[in-house]
C-alpha atoms as a PDB file:
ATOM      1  CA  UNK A   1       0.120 -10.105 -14.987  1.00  0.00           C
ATOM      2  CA  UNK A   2      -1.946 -13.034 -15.938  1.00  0.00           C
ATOM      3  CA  UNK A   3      -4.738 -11.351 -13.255  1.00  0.00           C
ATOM      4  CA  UNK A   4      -4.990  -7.902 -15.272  1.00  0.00           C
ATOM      5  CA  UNK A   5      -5.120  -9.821 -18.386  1.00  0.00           C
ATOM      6  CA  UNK A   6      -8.698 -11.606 -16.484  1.00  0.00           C
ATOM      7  CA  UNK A   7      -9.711  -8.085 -15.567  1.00  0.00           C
ATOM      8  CA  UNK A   8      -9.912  -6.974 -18.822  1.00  0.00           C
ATOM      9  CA  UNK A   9     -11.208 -10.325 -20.371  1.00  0.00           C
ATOM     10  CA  UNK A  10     -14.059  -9.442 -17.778  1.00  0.00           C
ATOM     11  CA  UNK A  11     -14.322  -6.126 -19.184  1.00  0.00           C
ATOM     12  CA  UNK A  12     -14.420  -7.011 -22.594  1.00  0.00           C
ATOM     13  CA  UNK A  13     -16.917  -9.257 -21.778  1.00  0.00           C
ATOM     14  CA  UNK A  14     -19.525  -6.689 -19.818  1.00  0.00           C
ATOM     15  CA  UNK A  15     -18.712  -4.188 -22.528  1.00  0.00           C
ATOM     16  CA  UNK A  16     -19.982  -6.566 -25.694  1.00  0.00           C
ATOM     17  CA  UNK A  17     -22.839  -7.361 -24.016  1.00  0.00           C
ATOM     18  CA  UNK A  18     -23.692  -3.727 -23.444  1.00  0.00           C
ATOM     19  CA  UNK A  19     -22.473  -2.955 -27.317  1.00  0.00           C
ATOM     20  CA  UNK A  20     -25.428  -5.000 -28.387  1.00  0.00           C
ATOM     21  CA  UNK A  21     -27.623  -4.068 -26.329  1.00  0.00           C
ATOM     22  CA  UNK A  22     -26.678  -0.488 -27.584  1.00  0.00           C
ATOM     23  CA  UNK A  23     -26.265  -0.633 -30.972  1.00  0.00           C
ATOM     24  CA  UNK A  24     -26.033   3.010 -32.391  1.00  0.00           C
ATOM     25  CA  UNK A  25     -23.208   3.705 -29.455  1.00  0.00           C
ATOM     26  CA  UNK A  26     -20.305   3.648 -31.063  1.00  0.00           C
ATOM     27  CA  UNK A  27     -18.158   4.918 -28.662  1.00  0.00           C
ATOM     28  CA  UNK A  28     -18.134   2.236 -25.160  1.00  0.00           C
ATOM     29  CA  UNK A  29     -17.088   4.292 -21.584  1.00  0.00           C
ATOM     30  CA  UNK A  30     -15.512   3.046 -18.548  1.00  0.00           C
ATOM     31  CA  UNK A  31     -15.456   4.729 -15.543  1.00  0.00           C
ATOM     32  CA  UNK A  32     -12.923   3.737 -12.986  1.00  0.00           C
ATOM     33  CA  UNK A  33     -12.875   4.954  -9.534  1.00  0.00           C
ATOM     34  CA  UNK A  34      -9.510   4.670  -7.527  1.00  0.00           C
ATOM     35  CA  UNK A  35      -9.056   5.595  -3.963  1.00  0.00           C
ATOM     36  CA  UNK A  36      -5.948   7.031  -4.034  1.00  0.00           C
ATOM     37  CA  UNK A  37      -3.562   9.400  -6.436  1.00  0.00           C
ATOM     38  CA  UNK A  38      -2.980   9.247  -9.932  1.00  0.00           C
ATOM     39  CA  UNK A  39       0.570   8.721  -9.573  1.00  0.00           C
ATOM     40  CA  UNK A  40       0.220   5.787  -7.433  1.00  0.00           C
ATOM     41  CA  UNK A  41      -2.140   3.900 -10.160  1.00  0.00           C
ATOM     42  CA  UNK A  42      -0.289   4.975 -13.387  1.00  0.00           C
ATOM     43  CA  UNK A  43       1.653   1.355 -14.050  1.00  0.00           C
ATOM     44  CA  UNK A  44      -2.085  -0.738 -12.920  1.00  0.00           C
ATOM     45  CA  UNK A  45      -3.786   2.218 -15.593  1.00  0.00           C
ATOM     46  CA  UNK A  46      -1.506   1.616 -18.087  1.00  0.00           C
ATOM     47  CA  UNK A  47      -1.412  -2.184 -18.022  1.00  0.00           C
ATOM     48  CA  UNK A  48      -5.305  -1.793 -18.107  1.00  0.00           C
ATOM     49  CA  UNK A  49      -5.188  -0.258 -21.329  1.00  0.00           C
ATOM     50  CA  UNK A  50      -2.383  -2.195 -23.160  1.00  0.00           C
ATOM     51  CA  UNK A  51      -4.552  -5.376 -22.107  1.00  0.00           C
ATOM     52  CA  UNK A  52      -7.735  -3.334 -23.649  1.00  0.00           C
ATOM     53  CA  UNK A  53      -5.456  -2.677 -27.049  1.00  0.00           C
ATOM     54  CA  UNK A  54      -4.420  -6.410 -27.281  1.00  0.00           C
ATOM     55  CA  UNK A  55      -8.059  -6.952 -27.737  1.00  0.00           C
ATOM     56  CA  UNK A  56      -8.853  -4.192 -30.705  1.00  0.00           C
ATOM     57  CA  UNK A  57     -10.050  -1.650 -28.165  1.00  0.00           C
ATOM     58  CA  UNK A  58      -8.254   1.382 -28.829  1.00  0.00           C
ATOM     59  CA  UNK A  59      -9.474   4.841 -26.577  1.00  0.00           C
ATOM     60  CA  UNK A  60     -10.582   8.147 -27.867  1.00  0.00           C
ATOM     61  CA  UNK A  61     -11.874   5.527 -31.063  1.00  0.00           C
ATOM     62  CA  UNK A  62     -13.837   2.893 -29.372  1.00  0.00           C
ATOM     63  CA  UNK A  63     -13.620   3.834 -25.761  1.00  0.00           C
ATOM     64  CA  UNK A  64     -13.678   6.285 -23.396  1.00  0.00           C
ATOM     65  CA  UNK A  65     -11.716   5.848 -20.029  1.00  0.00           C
ATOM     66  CA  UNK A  66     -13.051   7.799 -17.288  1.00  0.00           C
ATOM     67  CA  UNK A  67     -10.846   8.074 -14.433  1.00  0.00           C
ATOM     68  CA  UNK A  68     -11.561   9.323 -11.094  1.00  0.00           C
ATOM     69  CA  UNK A  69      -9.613   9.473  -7.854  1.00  0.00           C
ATOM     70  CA  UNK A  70     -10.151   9.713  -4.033  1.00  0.00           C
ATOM     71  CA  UNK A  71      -6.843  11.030  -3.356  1.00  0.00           C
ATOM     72  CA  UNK A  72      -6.667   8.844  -0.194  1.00  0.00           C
ATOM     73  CA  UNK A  73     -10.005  10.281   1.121  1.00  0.00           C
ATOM     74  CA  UNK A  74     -12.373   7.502   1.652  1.00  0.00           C
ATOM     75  CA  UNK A  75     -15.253  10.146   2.561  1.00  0.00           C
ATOM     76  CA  UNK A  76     -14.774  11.029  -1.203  1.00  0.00           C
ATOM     77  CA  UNK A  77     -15.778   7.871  -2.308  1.00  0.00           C
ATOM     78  CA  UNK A  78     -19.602   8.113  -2.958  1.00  0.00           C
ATOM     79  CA  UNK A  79     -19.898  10.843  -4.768  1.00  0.00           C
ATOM     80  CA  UNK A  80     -17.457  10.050  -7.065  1.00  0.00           C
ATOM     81  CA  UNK A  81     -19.371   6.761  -7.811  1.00  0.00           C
ATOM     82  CA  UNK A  82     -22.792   8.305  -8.421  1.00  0.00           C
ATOM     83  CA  UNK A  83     -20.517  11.734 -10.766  1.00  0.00           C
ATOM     84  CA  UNK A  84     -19.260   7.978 -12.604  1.00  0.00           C
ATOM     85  CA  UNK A  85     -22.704   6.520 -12.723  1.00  0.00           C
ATOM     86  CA  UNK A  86     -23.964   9.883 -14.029  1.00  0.00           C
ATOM     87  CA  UNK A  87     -21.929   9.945 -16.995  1.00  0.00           C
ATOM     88  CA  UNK A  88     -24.096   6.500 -18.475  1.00  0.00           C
ATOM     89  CA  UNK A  89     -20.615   4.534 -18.827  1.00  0.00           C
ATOM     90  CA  UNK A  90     -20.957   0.894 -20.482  1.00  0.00           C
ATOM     91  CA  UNK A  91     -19.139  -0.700 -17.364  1.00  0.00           C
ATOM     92  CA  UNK A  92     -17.703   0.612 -14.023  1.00  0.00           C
ATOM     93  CA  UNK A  93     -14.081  -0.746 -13.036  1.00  0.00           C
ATOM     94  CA  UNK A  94     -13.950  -0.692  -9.372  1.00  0.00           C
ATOM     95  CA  UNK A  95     -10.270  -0.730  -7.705  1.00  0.00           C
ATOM     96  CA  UNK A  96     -10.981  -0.909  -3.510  1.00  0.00           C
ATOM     97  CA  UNK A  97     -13.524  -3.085  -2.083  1.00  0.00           C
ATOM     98  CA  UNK A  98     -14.746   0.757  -0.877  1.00  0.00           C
ATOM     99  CA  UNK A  99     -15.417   1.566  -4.243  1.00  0.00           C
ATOM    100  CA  UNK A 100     -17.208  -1.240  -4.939  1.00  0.00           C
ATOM    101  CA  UNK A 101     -19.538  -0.549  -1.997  1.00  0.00           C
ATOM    102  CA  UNK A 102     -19.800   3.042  -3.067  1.00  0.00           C
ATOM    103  CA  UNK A 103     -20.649   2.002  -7.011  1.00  0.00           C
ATOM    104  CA  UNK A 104     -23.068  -0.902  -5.002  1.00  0.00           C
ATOM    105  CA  UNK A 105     -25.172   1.668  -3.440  1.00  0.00           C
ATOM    106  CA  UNK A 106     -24.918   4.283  -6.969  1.00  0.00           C
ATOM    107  CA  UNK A 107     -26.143   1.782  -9.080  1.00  0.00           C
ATOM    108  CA  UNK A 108     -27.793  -2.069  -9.686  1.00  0.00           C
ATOM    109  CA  UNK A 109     -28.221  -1.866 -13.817  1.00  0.00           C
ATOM    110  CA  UNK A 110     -24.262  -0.856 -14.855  1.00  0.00           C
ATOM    111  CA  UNK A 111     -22.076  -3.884 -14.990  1.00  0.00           C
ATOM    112  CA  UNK A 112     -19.250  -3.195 -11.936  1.00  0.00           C
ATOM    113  CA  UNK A 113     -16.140  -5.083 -12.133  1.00  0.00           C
ATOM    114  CA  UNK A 114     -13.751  -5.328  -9.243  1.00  0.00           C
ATOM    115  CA  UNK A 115     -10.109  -5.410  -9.910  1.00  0.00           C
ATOM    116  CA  UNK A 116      -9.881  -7.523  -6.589  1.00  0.00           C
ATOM    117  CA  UNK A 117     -11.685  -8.219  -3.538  1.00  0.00           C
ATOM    118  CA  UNK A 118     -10.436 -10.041  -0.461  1.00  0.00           C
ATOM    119  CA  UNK A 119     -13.930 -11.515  -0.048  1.00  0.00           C
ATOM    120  CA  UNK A 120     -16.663 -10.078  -1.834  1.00  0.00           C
ATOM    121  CA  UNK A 121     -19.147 -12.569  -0.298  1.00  0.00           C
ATOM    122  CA  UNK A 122     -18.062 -11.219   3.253  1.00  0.00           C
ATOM    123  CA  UNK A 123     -18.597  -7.911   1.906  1.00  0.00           C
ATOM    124  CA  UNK A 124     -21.700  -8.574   0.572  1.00  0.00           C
ATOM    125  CA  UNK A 125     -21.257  -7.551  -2.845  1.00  0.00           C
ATOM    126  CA  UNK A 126     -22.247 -10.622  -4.775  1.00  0.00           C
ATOM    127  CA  UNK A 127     -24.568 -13.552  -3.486  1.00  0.00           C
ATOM    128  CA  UNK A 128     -21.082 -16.189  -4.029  1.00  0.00           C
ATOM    129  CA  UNK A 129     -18.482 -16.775  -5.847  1.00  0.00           C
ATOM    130  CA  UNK A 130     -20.337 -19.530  -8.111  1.00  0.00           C
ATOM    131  CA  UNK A 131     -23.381 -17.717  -9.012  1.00  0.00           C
ATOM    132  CA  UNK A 132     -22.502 -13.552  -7.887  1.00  0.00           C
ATOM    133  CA  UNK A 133     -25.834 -12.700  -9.485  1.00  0.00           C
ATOM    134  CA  UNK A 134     -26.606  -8.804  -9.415  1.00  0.00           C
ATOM    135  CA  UNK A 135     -24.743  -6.511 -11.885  1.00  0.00           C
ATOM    136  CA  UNK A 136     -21.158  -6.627 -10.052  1.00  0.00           C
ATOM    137  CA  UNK A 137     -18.310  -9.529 -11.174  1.00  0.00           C
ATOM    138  CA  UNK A 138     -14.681  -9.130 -10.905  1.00  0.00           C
ATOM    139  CA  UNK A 139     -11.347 -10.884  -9.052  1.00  0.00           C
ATOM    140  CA  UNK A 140     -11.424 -11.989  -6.024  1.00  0.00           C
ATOM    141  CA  UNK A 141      -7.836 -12.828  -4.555  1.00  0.00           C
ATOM    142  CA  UNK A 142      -9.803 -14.425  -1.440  1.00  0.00           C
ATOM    143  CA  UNK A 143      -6.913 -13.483   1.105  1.00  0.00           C
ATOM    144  CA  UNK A 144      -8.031 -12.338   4.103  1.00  0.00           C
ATOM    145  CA  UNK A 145      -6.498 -15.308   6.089  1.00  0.00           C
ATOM    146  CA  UNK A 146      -2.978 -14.064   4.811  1.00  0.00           C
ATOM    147  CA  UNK A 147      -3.240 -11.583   7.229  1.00  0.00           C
ATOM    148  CA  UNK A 148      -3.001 -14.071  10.372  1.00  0.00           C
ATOM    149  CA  UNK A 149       0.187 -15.703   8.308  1.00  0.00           C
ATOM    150  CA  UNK A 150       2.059 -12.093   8.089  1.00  0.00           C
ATOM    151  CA  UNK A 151       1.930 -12.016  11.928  1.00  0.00           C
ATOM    152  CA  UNK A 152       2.689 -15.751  11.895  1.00  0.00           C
ATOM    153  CA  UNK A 153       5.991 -15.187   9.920  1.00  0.00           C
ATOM    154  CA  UNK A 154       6.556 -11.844  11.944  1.00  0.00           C
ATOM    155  CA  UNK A 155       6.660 -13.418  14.828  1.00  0.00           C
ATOM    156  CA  UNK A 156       8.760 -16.126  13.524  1.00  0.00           C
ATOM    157  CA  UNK A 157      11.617 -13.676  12.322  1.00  0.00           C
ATOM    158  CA  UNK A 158      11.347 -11.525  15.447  1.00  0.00           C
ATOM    159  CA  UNK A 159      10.267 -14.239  18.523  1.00  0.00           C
ATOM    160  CA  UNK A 160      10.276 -11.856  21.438  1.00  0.00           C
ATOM    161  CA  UNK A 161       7.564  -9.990  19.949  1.00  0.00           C
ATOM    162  CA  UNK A 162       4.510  -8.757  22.250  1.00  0.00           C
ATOM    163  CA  UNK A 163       3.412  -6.176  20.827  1.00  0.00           C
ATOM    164  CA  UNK A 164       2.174  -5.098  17.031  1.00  0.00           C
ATOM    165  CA  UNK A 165       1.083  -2.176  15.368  1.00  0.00           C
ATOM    166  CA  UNK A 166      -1.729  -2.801  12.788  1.00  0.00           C
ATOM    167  CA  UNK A 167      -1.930   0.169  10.086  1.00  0.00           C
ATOM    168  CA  UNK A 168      -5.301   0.357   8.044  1.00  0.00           C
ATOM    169  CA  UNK A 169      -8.640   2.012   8.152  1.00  0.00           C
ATOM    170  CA  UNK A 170     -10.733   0.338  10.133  1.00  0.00           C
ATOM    171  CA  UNK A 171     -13.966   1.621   8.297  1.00  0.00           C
ATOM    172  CA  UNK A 172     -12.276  -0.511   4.918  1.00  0.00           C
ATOM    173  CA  UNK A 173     -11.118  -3.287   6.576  1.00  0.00           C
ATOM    174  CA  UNK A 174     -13.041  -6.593   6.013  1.00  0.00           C
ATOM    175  CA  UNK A 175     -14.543  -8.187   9.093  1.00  0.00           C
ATOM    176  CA  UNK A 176     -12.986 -11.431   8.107  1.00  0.00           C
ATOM    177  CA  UNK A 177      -9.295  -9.757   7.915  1.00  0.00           C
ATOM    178  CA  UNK A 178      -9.686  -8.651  11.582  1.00  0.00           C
ATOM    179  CA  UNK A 179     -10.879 -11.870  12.765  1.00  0.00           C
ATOM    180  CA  UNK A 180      -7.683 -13.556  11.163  1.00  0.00           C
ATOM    181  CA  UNK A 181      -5.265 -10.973  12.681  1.00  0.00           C
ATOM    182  CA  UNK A 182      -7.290 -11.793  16.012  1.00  0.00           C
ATOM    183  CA  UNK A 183      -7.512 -15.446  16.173  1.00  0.00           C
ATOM    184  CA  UNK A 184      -3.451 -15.137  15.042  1.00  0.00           C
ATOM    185  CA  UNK A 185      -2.637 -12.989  17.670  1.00  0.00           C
ATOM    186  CA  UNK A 186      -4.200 -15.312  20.476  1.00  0.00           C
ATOM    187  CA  UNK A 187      -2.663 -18.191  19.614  1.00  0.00           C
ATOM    188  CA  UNK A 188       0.864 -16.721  19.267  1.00  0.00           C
ATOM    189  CA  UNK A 189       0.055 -14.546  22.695  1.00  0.00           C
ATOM    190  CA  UNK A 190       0.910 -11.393  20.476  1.00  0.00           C
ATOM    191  CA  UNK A 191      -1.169  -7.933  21.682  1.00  0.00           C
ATOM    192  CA  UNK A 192      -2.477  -5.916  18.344  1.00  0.00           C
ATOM    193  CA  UNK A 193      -2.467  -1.794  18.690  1.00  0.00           C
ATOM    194  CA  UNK A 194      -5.027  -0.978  15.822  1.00  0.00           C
ATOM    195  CA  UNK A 195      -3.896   2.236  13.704  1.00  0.00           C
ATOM    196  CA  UNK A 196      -6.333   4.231  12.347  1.00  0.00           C
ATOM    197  CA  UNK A 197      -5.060   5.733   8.973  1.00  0.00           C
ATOM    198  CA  UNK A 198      -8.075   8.180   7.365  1.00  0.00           C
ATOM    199  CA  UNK A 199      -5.680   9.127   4.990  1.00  0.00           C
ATOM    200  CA  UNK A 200      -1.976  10.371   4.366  1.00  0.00           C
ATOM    201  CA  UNK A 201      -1.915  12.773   6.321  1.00  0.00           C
ATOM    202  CA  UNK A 202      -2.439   9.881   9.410  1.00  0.00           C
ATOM    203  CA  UNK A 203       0.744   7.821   8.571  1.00  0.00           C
ATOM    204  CA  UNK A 204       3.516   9.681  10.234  1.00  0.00           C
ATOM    205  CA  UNK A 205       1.216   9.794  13.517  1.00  0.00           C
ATOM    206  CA  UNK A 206       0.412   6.314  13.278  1.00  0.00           C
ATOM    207  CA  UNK A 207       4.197   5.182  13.005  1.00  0.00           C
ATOM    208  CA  UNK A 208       4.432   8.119  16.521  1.00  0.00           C
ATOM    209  CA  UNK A 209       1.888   6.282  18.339  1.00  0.00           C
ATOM    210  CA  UNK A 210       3.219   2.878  17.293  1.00  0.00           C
ATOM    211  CA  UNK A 211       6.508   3.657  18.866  1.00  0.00           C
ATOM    212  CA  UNK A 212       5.037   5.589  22.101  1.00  0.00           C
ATOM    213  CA  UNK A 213       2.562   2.455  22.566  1.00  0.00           C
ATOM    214  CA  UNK A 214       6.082   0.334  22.660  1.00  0.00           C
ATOM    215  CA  UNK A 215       4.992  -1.668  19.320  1.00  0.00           C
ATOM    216  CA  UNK A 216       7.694  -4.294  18.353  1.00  0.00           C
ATOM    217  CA  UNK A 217       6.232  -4.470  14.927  1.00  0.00           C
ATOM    218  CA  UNK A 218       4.163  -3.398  12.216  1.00  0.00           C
ATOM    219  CA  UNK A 219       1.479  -4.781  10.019  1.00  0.00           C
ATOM    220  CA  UNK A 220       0.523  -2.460   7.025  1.00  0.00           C
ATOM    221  CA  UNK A 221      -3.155  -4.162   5.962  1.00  0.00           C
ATOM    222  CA  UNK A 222      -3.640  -4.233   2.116  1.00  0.00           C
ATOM    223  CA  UNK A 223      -5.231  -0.898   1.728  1.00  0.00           C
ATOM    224  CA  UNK A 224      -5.181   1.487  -1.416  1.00  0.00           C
ATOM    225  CA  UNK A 225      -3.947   4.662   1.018  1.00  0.00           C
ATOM    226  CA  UNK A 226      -0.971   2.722   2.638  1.00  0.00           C
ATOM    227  CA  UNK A 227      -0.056   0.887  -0.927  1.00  0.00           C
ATOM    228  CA  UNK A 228      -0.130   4.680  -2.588  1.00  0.00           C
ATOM    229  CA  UNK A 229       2.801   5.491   0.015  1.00  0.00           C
ATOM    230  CA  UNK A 230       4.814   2.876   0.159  1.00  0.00           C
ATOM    231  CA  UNK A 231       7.884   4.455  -0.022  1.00  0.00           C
ATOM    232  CA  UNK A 232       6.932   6.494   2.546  1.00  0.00           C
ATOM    233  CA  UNK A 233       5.747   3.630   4.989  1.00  0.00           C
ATOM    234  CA  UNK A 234       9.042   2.113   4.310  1.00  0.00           C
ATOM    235  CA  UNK A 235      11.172   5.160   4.839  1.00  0.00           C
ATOM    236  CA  UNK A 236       9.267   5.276   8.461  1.00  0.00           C
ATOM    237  CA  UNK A 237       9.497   1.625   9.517  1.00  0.00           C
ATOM    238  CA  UNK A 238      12.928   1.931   8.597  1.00  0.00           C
ATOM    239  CA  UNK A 239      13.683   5.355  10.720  1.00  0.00           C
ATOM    240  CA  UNK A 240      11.832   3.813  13.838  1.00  0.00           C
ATOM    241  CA  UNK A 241      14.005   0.447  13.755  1.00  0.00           C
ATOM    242  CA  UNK A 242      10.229  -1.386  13.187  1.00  0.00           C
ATOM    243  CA  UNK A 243      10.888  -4.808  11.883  1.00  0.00           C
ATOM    244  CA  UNK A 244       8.004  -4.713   9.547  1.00  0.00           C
ATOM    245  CA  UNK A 245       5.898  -7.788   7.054  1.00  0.00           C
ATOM    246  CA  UNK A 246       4.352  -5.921   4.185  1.00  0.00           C
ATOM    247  CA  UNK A 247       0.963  -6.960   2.128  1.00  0.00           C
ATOM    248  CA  UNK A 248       2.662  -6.670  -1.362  1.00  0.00           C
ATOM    249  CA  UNK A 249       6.000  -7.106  -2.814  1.00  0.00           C
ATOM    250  CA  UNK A 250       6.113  -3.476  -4.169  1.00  0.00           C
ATOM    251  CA  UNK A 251       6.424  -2.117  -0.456  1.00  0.00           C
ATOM    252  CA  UNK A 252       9.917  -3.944  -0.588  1.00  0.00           C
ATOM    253  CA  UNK A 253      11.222  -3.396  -4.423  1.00  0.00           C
ATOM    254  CA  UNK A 254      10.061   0.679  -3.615  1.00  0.00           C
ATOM    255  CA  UNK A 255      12.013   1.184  -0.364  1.00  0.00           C
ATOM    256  CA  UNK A 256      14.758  -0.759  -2.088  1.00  0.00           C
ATOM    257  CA  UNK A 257      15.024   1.670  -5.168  1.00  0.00           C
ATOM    258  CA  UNK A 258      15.038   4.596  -2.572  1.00  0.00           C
ATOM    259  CA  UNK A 259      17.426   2.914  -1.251  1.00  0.00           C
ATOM    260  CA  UNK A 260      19.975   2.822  -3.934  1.00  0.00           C
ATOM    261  CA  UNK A 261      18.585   6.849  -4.714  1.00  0.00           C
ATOM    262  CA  UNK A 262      19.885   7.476  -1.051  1.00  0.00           C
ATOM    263  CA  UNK A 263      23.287   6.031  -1.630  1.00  0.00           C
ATOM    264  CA  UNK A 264      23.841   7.412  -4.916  1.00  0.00           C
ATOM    265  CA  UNK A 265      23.582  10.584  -2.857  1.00  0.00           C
ATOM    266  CA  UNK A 266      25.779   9.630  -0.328  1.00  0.00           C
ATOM    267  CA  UNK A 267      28.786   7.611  -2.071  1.00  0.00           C
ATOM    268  CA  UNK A 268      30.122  10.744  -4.308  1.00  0.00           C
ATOM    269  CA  UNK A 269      30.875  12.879  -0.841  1.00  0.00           C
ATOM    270  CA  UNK A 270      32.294   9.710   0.738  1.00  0.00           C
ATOM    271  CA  UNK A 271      34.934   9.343  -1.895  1.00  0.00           C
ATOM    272  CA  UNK A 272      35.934  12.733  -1.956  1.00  0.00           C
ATOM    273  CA  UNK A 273      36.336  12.755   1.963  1.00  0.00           C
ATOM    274  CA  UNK A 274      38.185   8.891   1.465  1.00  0.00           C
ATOM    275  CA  UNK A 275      40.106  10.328  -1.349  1.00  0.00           C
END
């Protein structure tokens, strides 16, 4: 919570300065590219605008929220940016680091601010974390090592693991992620099957190819397609008897409300049939 509350401190912050630089606007826009559904942002869209409302800014009266989604196509990305960047919005929220690089290469004068980042210097969006410079500022949660300790603690729940399945697109992974999940792997003598997942659409045959390649795990990367179907990632780990370590704690509170869905289904028959 306290993070979206810093988001939109940064936000207010980008949008006063362009206020007085534009005086006879009264109406401020944001633009705000996501790379996957509506549906999967709604809660992070809504907290985004209660935080904007705590601080006086209320929309269709002194803002304008421009949404726009990739639906879980990447490719999309771009020219959503520069259809954003076209519509001279005051600031540009950016929620994937493949936003960011697709707002990056739209525009250097709009003020971009990333929701999070797992290394923006990496990624070569802002010069460092002291002095960013440019016109792009945001959250970094500077965690691309975490991805080394999720196969650390994987391997620590199951030990006779050799094998793991790594779900993500490669294209929107961060060099620095990879080299953790590499330099993990060695040392705990643990092979990595890389799963390329474009979109939706890829995650059933990733989880097929995980379980013909004999994977003895799976490692969902942080990634705005897999975290728009978690339940669905869940459902599948859980089918293929994949002992699986997710990136965020909604993967597991998800699967475990369609979890009590499922036996809500089930318990009525069962006490008919039991009497």
């Amino acid at each position: 919570m306290w993070l979206s509350r810093l988001l939109v401190v940064l936000i207010v912050f980008a949008l006063c300065f362009s206020a007085e630089a534009q005086q006879a606007k009264k109406i401020l826009r944001i633009g705000i590219l996501f790379a996957s559904t509506p549906s999967a942002n709604s809660e992070r869209l809504e907290a985004f605008r209660q935080g904007l409302r705590e601080r006086g800014y209320v929309e269709g009266k002194d803002i304008l929220i421009e949404q726009r989604y990739a639906e879980g196509n990447f490719d999309r990305l771009p020219a959503l940016a520069v259809e954003i960047v076209h519509l001279n919005v005051d600031v540009i929220v950016s929620a994937s680091s493949a936003a960011t690089r697709s707002f990056k290469e739209a525009t250097n004068t709009i003020p971009i601010v990333m929701t999070s980042d797992p290394d923006p210097v990496d990624n070569r969006f802002v010069a460092s974390l002291a002095r960013p410079g440019g016109n792009i500022t945001g959250l970094s949660i500077l965690a691309p090592e975490l991805s080394g300790k999720r196969l650390e603690l994987l391997k620590e729940i199951v030990p006779k693991l050799p094998r793991v399945a790594v779900l993500g697109t490669l294209k929107a992974t961060t060099a620095q992620v990879l080299r953790e999940l590499e330099l993990a792997a060695s040392a705990l003598k643990v092979q990595l099957q890389y799963l390329d997942v474009q979109g939706p659409k890829d995650i059933e045959t990733a989880f097929r190819e995980a379980t013909n390649g004999h994977a003895n795990g799976v490692l969902p990367v942080n990634n705005p397609i897999l975290n728009s179907r978690r339940i669905q990632i869940v459902n599948l780990a859980t089918r293929s008897l994949l002992p699986t370590i997710y990136p965020v704690p909604e993967y597991v509170e998800d699967g475990a409300h369609e979890l009590q869905r499922e036996l809500h289904r089930f318990v009525p028959p069962c006490r008919c049939l039991c009497g």
